[in-house]
Protein backbone atom coordinates (compact mmCIF):
# COMPACT_ATOMS: atom_id res chain seq x y z
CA UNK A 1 0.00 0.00 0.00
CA UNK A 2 2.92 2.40 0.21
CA UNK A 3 3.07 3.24 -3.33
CA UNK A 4 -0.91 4.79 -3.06
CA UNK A 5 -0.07 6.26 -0.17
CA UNK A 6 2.92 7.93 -1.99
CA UNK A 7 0.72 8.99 -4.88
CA UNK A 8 -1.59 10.42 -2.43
CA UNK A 9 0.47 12.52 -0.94
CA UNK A 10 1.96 13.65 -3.77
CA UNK A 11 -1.59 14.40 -5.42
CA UNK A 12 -2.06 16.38 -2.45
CA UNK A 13 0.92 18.48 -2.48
CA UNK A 14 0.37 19.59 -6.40
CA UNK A 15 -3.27 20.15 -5.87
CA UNK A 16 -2.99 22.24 -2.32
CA UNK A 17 0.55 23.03 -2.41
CA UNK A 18 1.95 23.30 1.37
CA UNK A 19 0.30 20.11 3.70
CA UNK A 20 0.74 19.22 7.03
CA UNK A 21 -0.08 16.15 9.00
CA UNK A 22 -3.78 16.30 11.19
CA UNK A 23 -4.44 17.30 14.37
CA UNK A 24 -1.88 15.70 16.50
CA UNK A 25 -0.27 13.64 14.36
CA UNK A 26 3.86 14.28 13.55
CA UNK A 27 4.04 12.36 9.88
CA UNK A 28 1.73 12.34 7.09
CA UNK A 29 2.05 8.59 6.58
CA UNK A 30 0.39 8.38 10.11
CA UNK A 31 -2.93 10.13 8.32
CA UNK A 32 -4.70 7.50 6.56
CA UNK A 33 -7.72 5.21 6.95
CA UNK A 34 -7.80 1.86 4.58
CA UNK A 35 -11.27 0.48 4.39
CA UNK A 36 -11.99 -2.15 2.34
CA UNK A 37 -12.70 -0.20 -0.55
CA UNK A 38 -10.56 2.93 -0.07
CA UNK A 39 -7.63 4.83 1.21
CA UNK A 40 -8.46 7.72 2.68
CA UNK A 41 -5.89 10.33 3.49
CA UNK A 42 -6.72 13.16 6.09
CA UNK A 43 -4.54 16.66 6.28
CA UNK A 44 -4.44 20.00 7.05
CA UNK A 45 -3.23 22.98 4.71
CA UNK A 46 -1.65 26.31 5.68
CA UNK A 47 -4.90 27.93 6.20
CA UNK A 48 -5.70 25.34 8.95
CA UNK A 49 -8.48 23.87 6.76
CA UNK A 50 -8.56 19.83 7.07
CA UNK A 51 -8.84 18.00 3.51
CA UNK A 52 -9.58 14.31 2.39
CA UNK A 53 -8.61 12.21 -0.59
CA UNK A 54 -10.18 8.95 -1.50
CA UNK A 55 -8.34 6.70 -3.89
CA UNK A 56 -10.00 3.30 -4.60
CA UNK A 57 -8.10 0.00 -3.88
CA UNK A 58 -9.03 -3.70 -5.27
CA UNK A 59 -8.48 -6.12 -2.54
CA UNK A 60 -7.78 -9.60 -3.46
CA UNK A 61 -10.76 -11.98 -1.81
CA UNK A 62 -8.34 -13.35 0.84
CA UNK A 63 -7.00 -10.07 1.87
CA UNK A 64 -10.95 -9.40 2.69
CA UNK A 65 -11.03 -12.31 5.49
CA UNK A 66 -7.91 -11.38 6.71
């Protein structure tokens, strides 16, 4: 999962320039959520303002029992 994660950070920097990691959190790669549908990545901008991506993710059937 590291290379979405990677992506989504870098999507995040080109589309809001400047991020930062949420509330108390000290690393960005400590900001996201995996369902078992999504990645979600949470994180705050200069202004403060919290944002979320979603990118989808295709689990393989055993990875859903897991």
């Amino acid at each position: 999962m590291t290379s979405v994660k990677d992506k989504m950070i870098k999507r995040a920097v080109q589309e809001y320039g400047k991020i930062f990691p949420c509330g108390e959190l000290e690393k960005l790669n400590e900001c996201f959520t995996q369902t078992k549908e999504a990645m979600l990545f949470w994180f705050n901008t200069e202004d403060n303002s919290t944002h979320l991506l979603k990118e989808s993710i295709i689990t393989s059937p055993e990875e859903s029992f897991a």
